[in-house]
N, C-alpha and C. Protein backbone atom coordinates (compact mmCIF):
# COMPACT_ATOMS: atom_id res chain seq x y z
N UNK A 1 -14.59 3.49 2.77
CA UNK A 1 -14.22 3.10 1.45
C UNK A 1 -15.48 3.09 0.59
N UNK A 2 -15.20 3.44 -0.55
CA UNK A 2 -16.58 3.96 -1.53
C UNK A 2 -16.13 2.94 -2.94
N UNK A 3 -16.86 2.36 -3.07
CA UNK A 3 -16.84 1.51 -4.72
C UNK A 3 -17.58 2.37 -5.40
N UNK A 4 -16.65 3.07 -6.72
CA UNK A 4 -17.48 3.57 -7.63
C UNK A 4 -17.53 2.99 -9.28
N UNK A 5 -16.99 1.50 -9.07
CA UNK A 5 -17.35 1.13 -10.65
C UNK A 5 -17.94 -0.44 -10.39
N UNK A 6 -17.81 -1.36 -11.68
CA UNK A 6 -18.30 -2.35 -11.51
C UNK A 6 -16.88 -2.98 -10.71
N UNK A 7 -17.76 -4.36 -10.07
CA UNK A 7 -16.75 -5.50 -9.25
C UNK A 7 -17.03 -6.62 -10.00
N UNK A 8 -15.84 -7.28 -10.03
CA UNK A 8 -15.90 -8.72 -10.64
C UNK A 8 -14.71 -9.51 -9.57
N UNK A 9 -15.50 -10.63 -9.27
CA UNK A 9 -15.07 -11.54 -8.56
C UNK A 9 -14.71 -12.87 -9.29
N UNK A 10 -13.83 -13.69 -9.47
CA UNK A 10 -13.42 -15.09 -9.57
C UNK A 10 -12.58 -15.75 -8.58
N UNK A 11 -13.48 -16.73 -8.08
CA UNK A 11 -13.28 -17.65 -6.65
C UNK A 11 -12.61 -18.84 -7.46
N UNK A 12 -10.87 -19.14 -6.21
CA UNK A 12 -10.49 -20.25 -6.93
C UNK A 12 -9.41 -20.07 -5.94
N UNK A 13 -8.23 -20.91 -6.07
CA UNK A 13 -7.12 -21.32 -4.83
C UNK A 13 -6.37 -19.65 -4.63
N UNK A 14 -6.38 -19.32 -6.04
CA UNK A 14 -6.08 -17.52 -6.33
C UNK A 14 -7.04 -16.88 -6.34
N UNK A 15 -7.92 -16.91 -5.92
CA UNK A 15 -8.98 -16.06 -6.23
C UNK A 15 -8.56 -14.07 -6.47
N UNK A 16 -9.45 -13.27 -7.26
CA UNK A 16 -9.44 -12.26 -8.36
C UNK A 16 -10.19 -11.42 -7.82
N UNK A 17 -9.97 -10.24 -7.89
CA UNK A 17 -11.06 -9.18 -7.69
C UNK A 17 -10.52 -8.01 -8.52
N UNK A 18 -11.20 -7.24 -9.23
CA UNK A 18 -11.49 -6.19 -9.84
C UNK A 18 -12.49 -5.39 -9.70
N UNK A 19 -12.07 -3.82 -9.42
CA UNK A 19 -12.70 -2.83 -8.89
C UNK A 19 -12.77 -1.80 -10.23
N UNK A 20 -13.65 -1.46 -10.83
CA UNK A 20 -13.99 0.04 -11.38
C UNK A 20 -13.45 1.19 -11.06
N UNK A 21 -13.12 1.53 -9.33
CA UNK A 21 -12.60 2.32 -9.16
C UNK A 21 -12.97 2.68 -7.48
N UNK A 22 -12.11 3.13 -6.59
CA UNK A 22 -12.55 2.98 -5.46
C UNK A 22 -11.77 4.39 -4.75
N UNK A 23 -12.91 4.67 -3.70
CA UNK A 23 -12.00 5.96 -2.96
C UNK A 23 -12.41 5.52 -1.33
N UNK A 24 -11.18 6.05 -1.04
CA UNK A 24 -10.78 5.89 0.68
C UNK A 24 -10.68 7.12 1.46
N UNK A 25 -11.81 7.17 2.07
CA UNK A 25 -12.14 8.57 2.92
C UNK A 25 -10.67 8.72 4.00
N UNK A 26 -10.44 10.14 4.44
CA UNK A 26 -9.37 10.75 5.52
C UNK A 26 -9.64 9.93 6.68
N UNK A 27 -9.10 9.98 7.40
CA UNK A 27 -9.72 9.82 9.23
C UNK A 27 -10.26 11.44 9.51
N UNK A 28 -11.24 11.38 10.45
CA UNK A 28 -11.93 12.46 11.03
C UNK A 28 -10.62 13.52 11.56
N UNK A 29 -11.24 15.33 11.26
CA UNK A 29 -10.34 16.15 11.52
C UNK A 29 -9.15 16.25 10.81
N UNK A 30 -9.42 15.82 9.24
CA UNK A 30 -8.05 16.09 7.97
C UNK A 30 -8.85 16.82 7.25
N UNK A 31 -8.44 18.13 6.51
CA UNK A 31 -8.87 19.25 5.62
C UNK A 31 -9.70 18.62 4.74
N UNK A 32 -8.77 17.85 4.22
CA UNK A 32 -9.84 17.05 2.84
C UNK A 32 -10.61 15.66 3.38
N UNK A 33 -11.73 15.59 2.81
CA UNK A 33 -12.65 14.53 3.15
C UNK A 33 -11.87 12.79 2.50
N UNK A 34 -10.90 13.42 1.26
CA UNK A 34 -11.03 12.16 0.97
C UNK A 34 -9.00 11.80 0.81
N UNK A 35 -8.48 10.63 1.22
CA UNK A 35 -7.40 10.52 1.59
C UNK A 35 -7.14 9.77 0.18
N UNK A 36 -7.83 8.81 -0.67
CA UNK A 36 -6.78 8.29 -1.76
C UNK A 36 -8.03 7.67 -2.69
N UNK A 37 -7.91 8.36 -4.06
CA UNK A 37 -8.91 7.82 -4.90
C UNK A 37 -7.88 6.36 -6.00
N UNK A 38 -8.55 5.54 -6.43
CA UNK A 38 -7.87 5.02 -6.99
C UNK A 38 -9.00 4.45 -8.08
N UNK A 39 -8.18 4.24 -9.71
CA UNK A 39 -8.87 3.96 -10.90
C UNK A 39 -9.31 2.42 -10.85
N UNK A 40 -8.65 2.07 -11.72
CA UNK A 40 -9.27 0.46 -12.16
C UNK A 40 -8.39 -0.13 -11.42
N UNK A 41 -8.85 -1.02 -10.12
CA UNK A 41 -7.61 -1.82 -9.12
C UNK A 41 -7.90 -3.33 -9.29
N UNK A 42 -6.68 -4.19 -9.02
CA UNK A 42 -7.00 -5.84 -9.34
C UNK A 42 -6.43 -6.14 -8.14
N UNK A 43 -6.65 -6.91 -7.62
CA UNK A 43 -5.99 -7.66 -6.34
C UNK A 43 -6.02 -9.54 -6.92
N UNK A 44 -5.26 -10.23 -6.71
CA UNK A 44 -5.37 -11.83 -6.44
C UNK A 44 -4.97 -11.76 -5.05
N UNK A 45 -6.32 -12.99 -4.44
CA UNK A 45 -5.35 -13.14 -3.19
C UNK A 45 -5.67 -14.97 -2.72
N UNK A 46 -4.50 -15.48 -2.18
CA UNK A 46 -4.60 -16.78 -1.65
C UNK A 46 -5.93 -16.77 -0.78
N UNK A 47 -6.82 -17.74 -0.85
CA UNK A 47 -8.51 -18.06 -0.74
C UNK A 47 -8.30 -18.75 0.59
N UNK A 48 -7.31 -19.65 0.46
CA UNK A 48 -7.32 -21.06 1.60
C UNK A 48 -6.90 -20.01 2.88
N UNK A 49 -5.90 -19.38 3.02
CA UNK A 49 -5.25 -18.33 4.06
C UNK A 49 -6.21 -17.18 4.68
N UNK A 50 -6.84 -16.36 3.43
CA UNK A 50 -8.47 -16.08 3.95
C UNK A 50 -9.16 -16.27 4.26
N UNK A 51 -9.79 -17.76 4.23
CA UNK A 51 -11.08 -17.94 4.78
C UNK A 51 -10.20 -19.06 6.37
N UNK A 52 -9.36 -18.07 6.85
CA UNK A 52 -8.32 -18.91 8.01
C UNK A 52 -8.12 -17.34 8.87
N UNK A 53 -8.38 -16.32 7.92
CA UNK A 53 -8.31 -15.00 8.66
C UNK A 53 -7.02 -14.02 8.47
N UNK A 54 -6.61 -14.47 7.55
CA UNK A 54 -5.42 -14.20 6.97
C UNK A 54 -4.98 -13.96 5.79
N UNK A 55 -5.12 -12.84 5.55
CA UNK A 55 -5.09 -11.89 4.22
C UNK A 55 -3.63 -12.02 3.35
N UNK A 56 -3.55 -12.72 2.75
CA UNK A 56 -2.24 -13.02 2.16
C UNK A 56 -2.69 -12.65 0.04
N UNK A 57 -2.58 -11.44 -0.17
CA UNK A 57 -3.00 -10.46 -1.14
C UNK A 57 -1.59 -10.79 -1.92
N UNK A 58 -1.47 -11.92 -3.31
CA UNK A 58 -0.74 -11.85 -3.86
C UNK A 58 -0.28 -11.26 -4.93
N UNK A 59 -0.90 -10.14 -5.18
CA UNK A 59 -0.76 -8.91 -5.86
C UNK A 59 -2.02 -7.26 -5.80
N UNK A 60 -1.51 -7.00 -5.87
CA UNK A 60 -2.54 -5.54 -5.98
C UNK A 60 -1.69 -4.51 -6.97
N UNK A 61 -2.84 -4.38 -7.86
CA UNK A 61 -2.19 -3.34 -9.49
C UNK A 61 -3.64 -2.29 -9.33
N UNK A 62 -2.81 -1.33 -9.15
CA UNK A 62 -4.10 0.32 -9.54
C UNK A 62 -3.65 1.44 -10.05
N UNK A 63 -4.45 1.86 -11.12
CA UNK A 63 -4.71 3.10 -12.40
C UNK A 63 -4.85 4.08 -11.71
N UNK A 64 -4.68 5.52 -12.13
CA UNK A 64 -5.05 6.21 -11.98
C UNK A 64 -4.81 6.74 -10.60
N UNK A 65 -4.05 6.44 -9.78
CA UNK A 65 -4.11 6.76 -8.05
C UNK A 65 -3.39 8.13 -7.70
N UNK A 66 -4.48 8.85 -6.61
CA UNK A 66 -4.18 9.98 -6.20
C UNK A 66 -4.13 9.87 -4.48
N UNK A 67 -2.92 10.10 -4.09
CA UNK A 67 -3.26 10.24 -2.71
C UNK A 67 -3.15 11.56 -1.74
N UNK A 68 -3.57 11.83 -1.10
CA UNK A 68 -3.37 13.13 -0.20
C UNK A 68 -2.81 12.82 1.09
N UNK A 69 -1.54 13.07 1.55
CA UNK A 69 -1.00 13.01 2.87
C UNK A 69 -0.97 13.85 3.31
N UNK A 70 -1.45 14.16 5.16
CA UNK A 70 -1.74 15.54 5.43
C UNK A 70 -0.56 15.41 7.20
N UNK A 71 -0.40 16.21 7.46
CA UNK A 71 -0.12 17.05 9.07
C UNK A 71 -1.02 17.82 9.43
N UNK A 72 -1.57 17.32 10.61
CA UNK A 72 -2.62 18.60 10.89
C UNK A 72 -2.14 19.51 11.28
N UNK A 73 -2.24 20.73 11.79
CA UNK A 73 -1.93 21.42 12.97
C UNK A 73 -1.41 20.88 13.92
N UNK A 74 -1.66 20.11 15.04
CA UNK A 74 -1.49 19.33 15.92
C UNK A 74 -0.66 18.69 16.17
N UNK A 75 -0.28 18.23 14.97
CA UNK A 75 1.00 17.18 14.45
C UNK A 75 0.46 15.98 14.19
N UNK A 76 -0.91 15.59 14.05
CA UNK A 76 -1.15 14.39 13.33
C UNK A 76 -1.02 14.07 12.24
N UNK A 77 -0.76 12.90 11.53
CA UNK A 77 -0.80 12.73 10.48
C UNK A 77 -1.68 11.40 9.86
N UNK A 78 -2.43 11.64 8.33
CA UNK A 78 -3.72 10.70 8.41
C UNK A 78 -2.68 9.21 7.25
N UNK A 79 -1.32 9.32 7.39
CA UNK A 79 -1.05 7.90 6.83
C UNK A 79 0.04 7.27 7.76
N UNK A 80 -0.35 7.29 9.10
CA UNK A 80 0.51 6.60 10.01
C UNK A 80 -0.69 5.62 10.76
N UNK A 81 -0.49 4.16 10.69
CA UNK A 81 -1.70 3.33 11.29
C UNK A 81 -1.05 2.24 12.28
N UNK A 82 -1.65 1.57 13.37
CA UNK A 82 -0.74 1.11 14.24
C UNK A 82 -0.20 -0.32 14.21
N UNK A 83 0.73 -0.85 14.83
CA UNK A 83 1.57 -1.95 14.43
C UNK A 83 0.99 -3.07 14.74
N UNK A 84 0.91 -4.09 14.24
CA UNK A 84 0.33 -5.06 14.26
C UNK A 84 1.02 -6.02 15.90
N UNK A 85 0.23 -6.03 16.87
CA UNK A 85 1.01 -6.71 18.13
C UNK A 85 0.90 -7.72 18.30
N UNK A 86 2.09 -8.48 18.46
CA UNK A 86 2.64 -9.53 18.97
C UNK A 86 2.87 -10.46 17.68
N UNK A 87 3.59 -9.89 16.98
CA UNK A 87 3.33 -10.97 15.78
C UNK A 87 5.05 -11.78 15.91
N UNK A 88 4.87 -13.15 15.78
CA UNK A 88 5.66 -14.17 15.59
C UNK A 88 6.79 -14.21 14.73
N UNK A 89 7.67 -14.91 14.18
CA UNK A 89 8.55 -14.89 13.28
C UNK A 89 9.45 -16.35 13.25
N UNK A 90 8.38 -17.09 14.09
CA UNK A 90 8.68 -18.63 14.22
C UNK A 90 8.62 -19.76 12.50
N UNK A 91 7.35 -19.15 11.87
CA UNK A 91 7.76 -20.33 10.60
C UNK A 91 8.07 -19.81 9.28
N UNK A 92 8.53 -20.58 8.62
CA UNK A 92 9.51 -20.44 7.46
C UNK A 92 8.70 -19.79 6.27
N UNK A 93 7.88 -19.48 6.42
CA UNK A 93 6.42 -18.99 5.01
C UNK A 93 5.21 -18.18 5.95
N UNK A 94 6.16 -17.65 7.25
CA UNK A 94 5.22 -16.47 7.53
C UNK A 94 4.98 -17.41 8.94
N UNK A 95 4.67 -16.23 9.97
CA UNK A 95 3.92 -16.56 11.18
C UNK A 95 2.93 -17.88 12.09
N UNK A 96 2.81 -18.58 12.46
CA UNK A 96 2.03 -19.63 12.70
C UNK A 96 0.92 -18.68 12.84
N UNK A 97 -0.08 -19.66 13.30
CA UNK A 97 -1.38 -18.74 14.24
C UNK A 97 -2.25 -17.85 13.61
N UNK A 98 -2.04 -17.67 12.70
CA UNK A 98 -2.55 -16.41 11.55
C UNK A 98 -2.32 -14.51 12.15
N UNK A 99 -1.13 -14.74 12.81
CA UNK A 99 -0.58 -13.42 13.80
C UNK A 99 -0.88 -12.34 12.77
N UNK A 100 -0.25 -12.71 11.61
CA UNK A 100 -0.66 -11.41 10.15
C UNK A 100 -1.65 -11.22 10.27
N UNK A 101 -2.53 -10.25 10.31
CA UNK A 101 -3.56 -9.74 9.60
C UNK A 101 -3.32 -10.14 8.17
N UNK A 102 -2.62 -9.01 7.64
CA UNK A 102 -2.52 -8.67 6.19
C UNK A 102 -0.90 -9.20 5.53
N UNK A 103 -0.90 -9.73 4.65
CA UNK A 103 0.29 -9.73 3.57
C UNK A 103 0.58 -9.22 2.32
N UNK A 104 1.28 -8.69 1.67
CA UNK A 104 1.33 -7.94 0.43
C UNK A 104 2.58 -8.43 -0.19
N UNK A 105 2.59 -9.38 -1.28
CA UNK A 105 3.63 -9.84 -2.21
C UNK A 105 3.88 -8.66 -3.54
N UNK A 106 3.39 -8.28 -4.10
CA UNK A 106 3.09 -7.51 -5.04
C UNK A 106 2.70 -6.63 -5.08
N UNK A 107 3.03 -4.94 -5.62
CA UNK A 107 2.44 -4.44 -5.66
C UNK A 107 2.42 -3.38 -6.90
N UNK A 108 1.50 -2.20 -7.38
CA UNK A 108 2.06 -1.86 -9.12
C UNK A 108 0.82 -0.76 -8.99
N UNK A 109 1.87 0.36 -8.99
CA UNK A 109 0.92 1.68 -9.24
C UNK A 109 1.48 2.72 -10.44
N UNK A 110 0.36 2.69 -10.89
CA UNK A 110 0.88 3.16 -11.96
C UNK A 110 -0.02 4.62 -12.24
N UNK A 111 0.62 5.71 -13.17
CA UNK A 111 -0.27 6.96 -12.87
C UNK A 111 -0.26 7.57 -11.44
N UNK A 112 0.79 7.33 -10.61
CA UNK A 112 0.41 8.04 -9.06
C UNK A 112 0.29 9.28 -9.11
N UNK A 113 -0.23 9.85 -8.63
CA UNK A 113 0.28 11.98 -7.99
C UNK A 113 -0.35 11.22 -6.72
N UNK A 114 0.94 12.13 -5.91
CA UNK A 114 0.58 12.29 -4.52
C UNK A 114 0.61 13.77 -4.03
N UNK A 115 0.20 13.99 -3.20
CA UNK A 115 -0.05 15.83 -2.31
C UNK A 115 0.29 15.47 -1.29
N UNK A 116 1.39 16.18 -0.24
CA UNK A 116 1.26 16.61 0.84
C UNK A 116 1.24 17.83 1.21
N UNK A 117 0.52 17.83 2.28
CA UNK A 117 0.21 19.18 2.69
C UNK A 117 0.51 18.94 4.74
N UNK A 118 1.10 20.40 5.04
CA UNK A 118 0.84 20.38 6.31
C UNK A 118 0.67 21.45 6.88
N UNK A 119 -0.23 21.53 7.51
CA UNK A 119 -1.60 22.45 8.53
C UNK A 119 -0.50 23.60 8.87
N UNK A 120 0.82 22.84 9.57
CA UNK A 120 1.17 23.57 10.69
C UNK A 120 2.46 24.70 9.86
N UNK A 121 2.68 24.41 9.17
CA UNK A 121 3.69 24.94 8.32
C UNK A 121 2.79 25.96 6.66
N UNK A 122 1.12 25.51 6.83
CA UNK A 122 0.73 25.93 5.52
C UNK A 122 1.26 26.47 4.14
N UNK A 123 1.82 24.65 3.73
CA UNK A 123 2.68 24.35 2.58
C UNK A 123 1.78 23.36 1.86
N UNK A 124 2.14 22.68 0.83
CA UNK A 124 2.03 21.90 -0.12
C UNK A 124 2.73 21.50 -0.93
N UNK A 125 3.09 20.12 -1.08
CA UNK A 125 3.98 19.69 -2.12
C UNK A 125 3.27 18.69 -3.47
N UNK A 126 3.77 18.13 -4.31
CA UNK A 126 2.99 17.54 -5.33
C UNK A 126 4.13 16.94 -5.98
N UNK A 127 4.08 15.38 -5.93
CA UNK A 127 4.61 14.88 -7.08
C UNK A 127 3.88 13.91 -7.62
N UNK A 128 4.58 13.51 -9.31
CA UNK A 128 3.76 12.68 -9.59
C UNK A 128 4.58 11.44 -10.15
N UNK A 129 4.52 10.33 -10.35
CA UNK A 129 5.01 8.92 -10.48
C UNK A 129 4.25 7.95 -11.70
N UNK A 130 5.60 7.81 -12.71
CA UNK A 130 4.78 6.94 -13.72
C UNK A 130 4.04 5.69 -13.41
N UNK A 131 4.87 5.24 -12.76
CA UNK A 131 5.31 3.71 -11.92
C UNK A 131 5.58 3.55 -10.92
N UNK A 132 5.09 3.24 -9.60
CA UNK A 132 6.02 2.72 -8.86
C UNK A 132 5.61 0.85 -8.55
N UNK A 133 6.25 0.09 -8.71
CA UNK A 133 6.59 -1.63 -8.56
C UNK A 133 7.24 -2.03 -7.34
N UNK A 134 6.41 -2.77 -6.34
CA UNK A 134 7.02 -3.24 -5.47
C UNK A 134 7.01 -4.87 -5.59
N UNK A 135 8.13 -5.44 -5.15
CA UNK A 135 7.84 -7.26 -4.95
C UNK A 135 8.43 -7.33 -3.20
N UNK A 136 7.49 -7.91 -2.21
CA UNK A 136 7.73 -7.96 -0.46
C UNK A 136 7.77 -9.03 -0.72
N UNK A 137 9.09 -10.07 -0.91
CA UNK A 137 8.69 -11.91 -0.23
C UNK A 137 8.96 -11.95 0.93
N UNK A 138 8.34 -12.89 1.67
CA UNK A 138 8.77 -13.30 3.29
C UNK A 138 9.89 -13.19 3.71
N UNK A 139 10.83 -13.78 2.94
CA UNK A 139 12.16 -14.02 3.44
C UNK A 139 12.93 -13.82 2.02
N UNK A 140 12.91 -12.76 1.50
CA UNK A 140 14.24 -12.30 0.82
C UNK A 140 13.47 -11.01 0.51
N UNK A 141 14.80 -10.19 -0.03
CA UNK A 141 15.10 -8.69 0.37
C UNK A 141 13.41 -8.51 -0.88
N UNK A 142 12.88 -7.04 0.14
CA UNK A 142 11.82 -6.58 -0.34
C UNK A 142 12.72 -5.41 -1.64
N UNK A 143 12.07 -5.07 -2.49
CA UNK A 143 12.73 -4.53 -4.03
C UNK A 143 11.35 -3.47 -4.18
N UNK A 144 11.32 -2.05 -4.46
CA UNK A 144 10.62 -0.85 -4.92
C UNK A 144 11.50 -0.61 -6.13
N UNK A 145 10.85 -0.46 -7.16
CA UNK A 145 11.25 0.57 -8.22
C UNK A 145 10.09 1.64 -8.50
N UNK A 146 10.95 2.94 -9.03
CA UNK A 146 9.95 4.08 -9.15
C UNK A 146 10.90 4.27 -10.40
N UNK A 147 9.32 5.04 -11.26
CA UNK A 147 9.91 5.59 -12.74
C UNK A 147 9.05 6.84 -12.57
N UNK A 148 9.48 7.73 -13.18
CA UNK A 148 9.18 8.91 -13.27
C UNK A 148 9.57 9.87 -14.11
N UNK A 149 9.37 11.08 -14.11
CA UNK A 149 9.85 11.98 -15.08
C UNK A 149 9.85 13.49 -14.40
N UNK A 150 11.13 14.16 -14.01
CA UNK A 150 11.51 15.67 -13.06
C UNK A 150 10.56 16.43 -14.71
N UNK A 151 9.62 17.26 -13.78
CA UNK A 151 9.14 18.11 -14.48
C UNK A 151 8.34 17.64 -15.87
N UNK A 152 7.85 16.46 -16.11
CA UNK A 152 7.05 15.80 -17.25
C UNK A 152 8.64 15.64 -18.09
N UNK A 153 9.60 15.88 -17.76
CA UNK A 153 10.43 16.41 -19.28
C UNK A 153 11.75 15.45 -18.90
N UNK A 154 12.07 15.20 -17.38
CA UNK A 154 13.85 14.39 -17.45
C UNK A 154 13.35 12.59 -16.54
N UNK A 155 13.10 11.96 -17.47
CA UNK A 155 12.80 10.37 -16.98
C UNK A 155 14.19 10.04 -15.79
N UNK A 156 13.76 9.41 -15.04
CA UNK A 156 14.46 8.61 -13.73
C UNK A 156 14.05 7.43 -13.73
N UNK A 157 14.66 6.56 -13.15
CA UNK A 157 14.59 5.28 -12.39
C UNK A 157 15.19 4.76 -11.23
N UNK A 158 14.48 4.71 -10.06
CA UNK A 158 15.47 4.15 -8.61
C UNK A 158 15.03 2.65 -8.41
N UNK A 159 15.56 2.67 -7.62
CA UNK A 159 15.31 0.84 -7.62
C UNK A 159 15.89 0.79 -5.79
N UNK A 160 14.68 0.51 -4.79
CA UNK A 160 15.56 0.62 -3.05
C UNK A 160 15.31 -0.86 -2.96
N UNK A 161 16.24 -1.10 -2.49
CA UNK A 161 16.09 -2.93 -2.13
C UNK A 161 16.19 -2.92 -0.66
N UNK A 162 15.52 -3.52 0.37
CA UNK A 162 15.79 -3.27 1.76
C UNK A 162 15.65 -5.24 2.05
N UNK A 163 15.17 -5.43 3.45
CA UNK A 163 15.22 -6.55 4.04
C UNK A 163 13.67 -7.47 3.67
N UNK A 164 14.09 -8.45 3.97
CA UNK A 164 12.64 -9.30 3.77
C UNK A 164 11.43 -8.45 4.83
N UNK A 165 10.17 -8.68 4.06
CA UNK A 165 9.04 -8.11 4.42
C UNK A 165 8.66 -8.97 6.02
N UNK A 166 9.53 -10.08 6.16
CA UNK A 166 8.87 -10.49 8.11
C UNK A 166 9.40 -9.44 8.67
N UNK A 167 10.74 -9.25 8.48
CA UNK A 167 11.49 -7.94 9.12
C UNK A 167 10.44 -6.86 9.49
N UNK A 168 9.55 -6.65 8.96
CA UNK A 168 8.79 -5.14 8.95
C UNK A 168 7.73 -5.47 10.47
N UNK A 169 7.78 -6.94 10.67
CA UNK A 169 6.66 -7.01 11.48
C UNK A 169 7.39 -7.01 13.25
N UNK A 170 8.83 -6.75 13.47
CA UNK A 170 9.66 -6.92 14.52
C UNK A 170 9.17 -5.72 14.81
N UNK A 171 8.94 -5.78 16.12
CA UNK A 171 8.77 -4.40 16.43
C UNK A 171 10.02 -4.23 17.81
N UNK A 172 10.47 -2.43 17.45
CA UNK A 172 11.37 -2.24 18.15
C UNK A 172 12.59 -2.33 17.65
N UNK A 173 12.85 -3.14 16.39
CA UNK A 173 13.99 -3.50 15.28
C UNK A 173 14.07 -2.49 14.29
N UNK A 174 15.09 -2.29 14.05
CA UNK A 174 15.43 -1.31 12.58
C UNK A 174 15.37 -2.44 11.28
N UNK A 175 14.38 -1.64 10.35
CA UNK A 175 14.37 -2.68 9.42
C UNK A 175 15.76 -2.63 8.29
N UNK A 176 16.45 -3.55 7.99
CA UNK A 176 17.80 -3.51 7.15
C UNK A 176 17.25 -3.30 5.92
């Protein structure tokens, strides 16, 4: 991960971060060096849960974002990462134990293009996204909306509502 603008930090029960602009290199053996640049990004995240080891990120908003999803040849692919093991589903506001790594309540991209490309088929696709808005609570249904526009020229709006975001951490379960 590469910081390429200024950072501003404010420490507090929410604590703030703001990035200038940041890019996230491929994993080794993907065509392109770099997997997702992103513009001006803000994160708040709960302070007390962090400094406990436990990333509970109550929003993340970023400008400008480009990502590249690839298939190698091989059949790898550089945006599949592995499941978090053994995680709990015992208390009412998330996991005991700090089993999460990471949490994501919020989320807001705005300006997306994404690329995929794959090795083995030597194709490429490209779309791009005005908006997309996510809200994940613990325990009620996670909500995506995407806005967009077919061809710069015919506006859309979807809206997928699926299951609460603990759901995602069952492993072996179909998420509802």
């Amino acid at each position: 991960m590469t910081l390429e603008g200024a950072v501003e930090l404010s420490l507090g029960a929410r604590s703030a971060l703001r990035i200038g602009g940041l890019r996230i290199a491929n994993p080794p053996g993907f065509g392109d060096p770099e997997f997702a640049r992103l513009g001006d990004v803000r994160a708040e995240v709960d302070l007390i849960p962090a400094l406990r080891g436990r990333l509970r990120i109550h929003s993340l908003a970023a400008e400008d974002v480009r990502v590249r999803l690839e298939r190698a040849a091989d059949g790898r692919v550089n945006w599949e990462f592995d499941a978090l093991p053994g995680v709990a589903d015992a208390a009412p506001n998330g996991p005991a134990g700090g089993t999460v790594a990471v949490r994501l309540r919020r989320l807001a991209l705005r300006n997306l293009a994404v690329e995929y490309r794959d090795a083995g088929a030597a194709r490429s696709r490209y779309f791009d996204l005005d908006e997309l808005v996510g809200d994940a609570p613990w325990n009620a249904p996670v909500t995506t909306t995407v806005r967009g526009r077919v061809e710069k020229k015919f506006p859309y709006r979807l809206t997928l509502r699926g299951g609460p975001a603990r759901a995602l951490y069952r492993a072996g379960e179909p998420w509802p």
